[in-house]
Protein backbone atom coordinates (compact mmCIF):
# COMPACT_ATOMS: atom_id res chain seq x y z
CA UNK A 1 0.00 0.00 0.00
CA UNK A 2 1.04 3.46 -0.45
CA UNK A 3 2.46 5.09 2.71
CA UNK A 4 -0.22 7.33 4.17
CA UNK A 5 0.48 11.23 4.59
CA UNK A 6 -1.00 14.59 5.71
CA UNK A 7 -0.72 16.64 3.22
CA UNK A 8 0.48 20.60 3.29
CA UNK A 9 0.16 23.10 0.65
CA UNK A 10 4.04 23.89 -0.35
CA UNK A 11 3.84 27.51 1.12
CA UNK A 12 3.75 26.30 4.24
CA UNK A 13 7.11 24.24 3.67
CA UNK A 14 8.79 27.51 1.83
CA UNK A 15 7.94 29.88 5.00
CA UNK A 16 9.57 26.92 7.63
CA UNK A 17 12.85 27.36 5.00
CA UNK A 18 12.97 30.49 5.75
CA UNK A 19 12.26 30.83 9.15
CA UNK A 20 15.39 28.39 9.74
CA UNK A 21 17.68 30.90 7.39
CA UNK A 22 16.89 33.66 9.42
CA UNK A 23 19.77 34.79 11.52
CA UNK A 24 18.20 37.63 13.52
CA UNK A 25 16.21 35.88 16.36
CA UNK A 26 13.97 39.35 16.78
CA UNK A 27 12.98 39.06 13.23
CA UNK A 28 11.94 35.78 13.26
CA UNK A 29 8.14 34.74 13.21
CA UNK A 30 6.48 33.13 15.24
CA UNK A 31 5.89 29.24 14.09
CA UNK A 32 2.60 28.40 13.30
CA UNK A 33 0.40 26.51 16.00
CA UNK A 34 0.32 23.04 15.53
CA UNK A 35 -3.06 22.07 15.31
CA UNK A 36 -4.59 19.74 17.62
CA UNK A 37 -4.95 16.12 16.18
CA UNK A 38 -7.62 13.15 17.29
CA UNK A 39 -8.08 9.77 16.58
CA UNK A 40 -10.52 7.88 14.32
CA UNK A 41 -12.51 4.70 14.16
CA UNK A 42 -13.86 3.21 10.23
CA UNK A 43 -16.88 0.97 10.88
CA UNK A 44 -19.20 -0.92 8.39
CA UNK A 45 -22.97 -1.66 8.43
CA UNK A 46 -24.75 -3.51 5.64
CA UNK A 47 -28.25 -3.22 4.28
CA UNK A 48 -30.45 -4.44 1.67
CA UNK A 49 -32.90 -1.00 0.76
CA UNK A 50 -34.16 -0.29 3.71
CA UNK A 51 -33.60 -3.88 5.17
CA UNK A 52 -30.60 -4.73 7.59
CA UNK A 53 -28.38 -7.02 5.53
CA UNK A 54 -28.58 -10.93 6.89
CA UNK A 55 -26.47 -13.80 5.83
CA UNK A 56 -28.42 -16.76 4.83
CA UNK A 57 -31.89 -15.21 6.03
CA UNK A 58 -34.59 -17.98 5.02
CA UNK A 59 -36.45 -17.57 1.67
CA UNK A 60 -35.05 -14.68 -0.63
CA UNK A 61 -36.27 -11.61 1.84
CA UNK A 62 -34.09 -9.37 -0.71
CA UNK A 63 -35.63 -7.83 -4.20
CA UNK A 64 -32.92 -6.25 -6.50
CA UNK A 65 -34.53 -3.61 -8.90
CA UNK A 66 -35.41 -5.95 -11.38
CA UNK A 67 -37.70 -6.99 -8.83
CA UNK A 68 -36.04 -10.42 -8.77
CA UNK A 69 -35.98 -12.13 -4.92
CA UNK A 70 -33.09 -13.11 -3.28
CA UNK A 71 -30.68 -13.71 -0.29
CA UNK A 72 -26.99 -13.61 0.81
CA UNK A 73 -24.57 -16.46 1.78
CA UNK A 74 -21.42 -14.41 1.53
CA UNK A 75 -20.46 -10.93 1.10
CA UNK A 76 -16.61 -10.02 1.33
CA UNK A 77 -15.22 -6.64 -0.52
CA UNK A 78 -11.63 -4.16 -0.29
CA UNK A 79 -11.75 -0.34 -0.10
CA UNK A 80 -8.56 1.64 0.09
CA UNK A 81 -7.12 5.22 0.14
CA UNK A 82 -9.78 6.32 2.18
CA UNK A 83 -8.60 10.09 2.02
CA UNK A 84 -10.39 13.07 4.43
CA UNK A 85 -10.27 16.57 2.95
CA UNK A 86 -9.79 19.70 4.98
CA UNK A 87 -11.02 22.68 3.28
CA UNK A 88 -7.70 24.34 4.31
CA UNK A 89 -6.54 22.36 1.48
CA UNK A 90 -4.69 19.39 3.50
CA UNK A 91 -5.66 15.90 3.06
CA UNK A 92 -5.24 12.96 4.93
CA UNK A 93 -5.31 8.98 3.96
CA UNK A 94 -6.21 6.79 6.14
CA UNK A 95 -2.90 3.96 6.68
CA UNK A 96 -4.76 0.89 5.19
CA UNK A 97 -6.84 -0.83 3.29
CA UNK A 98 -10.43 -2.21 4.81
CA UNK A 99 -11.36 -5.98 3.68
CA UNK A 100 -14.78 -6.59 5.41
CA UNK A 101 -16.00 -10.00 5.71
CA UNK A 102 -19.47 -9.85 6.70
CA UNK A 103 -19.49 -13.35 8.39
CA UNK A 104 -16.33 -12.20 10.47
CA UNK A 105 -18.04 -8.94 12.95
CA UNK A 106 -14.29 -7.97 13.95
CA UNK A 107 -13.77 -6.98 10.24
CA UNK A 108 -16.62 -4.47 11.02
CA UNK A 109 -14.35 -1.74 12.75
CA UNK A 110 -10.52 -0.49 12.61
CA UNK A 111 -8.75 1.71 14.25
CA UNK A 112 -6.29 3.41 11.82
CA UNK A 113 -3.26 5.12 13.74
CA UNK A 114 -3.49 8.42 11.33
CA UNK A 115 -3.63 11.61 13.76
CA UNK A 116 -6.49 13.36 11.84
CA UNK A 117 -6.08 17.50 12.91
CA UNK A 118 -9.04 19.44 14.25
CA UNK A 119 -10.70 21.51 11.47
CA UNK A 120 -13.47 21.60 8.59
CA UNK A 121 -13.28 18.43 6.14
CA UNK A 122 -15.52 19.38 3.05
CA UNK A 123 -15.54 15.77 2.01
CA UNK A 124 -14.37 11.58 1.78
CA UNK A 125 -13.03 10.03 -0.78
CA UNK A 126 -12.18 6.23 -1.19
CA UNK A 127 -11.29 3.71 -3.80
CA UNK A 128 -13.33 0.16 -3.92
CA UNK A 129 -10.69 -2.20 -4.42
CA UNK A 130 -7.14 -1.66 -5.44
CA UNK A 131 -5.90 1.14 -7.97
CA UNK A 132 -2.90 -0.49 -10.37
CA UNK A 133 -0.24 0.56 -7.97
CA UNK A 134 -1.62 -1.12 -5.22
CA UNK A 135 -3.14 -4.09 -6.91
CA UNK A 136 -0.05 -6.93 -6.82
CA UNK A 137 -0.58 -10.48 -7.04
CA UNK A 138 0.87 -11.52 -3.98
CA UNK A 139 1.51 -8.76 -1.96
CA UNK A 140 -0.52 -9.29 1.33
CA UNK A 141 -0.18 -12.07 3.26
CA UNK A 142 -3.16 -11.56 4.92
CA UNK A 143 -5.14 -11.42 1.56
CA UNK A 144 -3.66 -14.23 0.41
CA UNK A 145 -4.67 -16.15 3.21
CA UNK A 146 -8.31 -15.18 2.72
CA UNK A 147 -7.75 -16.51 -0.55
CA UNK A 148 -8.40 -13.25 -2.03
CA UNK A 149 -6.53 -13.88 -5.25
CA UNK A 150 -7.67 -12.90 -9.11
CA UNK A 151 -7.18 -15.28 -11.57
CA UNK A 152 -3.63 -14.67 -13.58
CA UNK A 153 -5.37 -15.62 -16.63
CA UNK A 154 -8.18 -12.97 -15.74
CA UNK A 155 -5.54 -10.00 -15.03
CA UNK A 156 -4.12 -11.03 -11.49
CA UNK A 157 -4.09 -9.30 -8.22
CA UNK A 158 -7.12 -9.44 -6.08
CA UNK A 159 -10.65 -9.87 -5.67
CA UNK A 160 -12.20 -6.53 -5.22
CA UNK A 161 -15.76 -8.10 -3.68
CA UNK A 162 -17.56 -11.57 -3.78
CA UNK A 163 -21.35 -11.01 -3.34
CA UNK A 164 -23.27 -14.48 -3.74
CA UNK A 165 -26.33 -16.07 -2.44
CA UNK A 166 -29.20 -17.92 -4.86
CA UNK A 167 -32.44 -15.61 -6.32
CA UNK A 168 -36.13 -16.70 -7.91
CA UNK A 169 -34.95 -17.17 -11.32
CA UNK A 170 -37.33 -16.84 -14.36
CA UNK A 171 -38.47 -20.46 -14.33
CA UNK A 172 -39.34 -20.29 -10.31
CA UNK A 173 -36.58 -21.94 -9.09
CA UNK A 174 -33.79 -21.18 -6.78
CA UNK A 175 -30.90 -20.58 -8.25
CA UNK A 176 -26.78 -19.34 -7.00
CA UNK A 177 -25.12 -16.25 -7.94
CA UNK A 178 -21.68 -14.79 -7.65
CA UNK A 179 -21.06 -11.31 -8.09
CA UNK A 180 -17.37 -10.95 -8.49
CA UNK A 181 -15.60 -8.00 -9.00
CA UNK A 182 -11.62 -7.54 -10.02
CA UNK A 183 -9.77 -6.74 -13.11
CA UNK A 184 -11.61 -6.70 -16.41
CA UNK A 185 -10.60 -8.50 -19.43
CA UNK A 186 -11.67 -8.37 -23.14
CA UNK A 187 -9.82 -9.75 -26.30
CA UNK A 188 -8.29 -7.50 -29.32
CA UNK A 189 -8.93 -8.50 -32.73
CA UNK A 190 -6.51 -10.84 -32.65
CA UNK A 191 -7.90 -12.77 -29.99
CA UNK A 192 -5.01 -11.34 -27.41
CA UNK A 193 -6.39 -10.81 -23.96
CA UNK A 194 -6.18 -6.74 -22.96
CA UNK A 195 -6.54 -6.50 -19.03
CA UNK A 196 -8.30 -3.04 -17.37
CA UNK A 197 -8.37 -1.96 -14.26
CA UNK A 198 -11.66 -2.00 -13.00
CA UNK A 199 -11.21 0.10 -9.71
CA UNK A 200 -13.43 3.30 -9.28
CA UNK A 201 -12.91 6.29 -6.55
CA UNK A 202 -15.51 8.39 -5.39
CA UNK A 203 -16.02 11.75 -3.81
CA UNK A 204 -18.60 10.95 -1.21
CA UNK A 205 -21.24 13.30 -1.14
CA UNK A 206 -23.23 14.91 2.00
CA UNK A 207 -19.49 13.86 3.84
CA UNK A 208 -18.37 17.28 5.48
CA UNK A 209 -17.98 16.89 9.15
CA UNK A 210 -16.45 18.78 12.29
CA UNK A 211 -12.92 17.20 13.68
CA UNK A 212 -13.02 18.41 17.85
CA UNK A 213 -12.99 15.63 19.27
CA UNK A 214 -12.09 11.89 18.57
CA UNK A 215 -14.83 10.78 16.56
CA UNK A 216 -16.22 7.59 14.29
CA UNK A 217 -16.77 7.42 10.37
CA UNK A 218 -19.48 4.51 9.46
CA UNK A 219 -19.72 3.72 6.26
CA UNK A 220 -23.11 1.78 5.09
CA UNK A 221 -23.17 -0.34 2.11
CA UNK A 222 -26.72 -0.58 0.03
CA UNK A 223 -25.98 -4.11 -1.65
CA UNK A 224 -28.78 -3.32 -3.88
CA UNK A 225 -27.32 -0.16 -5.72
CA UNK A 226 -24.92 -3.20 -7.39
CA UNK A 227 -27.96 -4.22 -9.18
CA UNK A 228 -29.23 -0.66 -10.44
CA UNK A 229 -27.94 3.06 -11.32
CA UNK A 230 -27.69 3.47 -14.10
CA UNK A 231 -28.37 0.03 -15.50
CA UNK A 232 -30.72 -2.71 -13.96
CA UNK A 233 -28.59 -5.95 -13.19
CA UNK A 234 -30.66 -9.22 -14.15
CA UNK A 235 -29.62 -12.35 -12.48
CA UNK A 236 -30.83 -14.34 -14.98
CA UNK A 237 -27.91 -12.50 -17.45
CA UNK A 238 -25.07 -12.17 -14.78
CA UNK A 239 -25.75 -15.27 -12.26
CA UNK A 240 -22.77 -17.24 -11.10
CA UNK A 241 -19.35 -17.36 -13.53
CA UNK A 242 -19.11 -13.93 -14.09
CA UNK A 243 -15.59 -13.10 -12.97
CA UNK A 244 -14.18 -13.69 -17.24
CA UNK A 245 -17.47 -12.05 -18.70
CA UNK A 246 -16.38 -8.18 -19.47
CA UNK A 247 -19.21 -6.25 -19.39
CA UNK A 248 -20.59 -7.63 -15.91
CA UNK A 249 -16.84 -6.59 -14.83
CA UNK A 250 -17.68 -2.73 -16.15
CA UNK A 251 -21.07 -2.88 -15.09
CA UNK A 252 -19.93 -3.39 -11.46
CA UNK A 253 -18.12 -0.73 -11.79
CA UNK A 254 -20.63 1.61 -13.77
CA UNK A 255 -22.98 0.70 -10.86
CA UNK A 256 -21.07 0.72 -7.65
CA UNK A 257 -20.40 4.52 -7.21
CA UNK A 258 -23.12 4.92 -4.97
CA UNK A 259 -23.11 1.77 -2.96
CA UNK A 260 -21.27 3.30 -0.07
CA UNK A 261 -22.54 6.15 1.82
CA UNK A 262 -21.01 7.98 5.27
CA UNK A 263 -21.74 9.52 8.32
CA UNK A 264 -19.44 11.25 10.83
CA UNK A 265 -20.20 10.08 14.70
């Protein structure tokens, strides 16, 4: 991952040069205040619409847009660079990456070490999964234990969610999905795989908060809003084996940037 870092606006570096040239103690200014920092907790809830999201609830209790039925066995996904803004211009990424396991509560909360200054943030920003930098086969053990791995032949690196469960299908029966999301591949004309990164970030909106105090972010995540905005997912189209089909891969991603919401506590 990338080291984390607050962020100054270069002025502020040029005016400390200076200060330390000066040789005339009585014309030296004052140094700026150091403003007074707090501590942050990430948590994650999970929902279904307006229903509270529960792993292997009987019957299909869940209706995508579509208005096809349906229920959860598993839901595991990756955010990173979750990055506060201060409107004084500063910014501050969080020092890790979040992989939530919804079967696993501890995976619910962190406590990133970041000392988050007192101030105005205007907004949150995040990236679901890992951007191309970040997004090494191999490089997390703990990942790799969770057998978190992409495919080589489908681009490599790692899972960025696995969201399955079975849904009323169009003949009445029950039947299992597996929405998968990672790299995206598609062939050339030559029939030569081409491999795109299939990350997205996004600006949350309605995320300016007060920093006074230590204090919680909880992100929610709408499982639904996979399945619609601005296209209407059909399970009958994108059930289970969709981790090689291409335009499920870039639908995910068309779809997802309003899965995740936030709320300062």
């Amino acid at each position: 991952m990338k080291s984390f870092k607050i962020k100054y606006p270069i002025v502020l570096l040029m005016a400390g040069a200076l200060f330390l040239t000066s040789c005339d103690k009585d014309d030296e200014d004052p140094l700026t205040p150091v403003p007074a920092t707090y501590k942050t907790t990430v948590t994650f809830n999970h929902v279904s619409g307006s229903n509270a999201l529960t792993l292997n609830a009987p019957n299909t209790p869940y209706t995508n847009a579509m208005g096809q039925q349906y229920n959860v066995s598993k839901l595991r996904y990756l955010i990173s660079d979750v990055t506060l803004h201060h409107s004084n211009g500063t910014t501050v990424e969080l020092d890790q990456y979040f992989f939530v396991d919804i079967s696993k509560p501890e995976t619910f909360t962190f406590s990133p070490s970041n000392p988050i200054p007192t101030g105005s943030y205007t907004s949150v920003s995040y990236t679901f999964g890992f951007d191309s930098e970040d997004n090494v086969s191999g490089a997390y053990a703990e990942l790799n234990a969770a057998n978190w791995n992409w495919p080589a032949m489908l681009g490599g690196g790692y899972h960025f969610m696995q969201l399955e469960g079975t849904f009323i299908d169009s003949s009445n029966s029950s039947s299992p999905f597996a929405t998968h999301m990672g790299t995206a591949r598609k062939f050339d004309a030559n029939n030569d795989p081409i491999y795109e990164d299939n990350h997205f970030t996004v600006t949350l909106p309605n995320s300016s908060f007060e920093v006074n105090s230590d204090f919680k972010l909880e992100f929610t995540m709408d499982i639904n809003e996979w399945y619609t905005n601005p296209t209407n997912w059909d399970f009958n189209q994108y059930g289970a084996g969709i981790m090689p089909v291409y335009d499920a891969q870039i639908l995910l991603n068309t779809n997802g940037k309003d899965v995740l919401t936030v709320v300062k506590k």
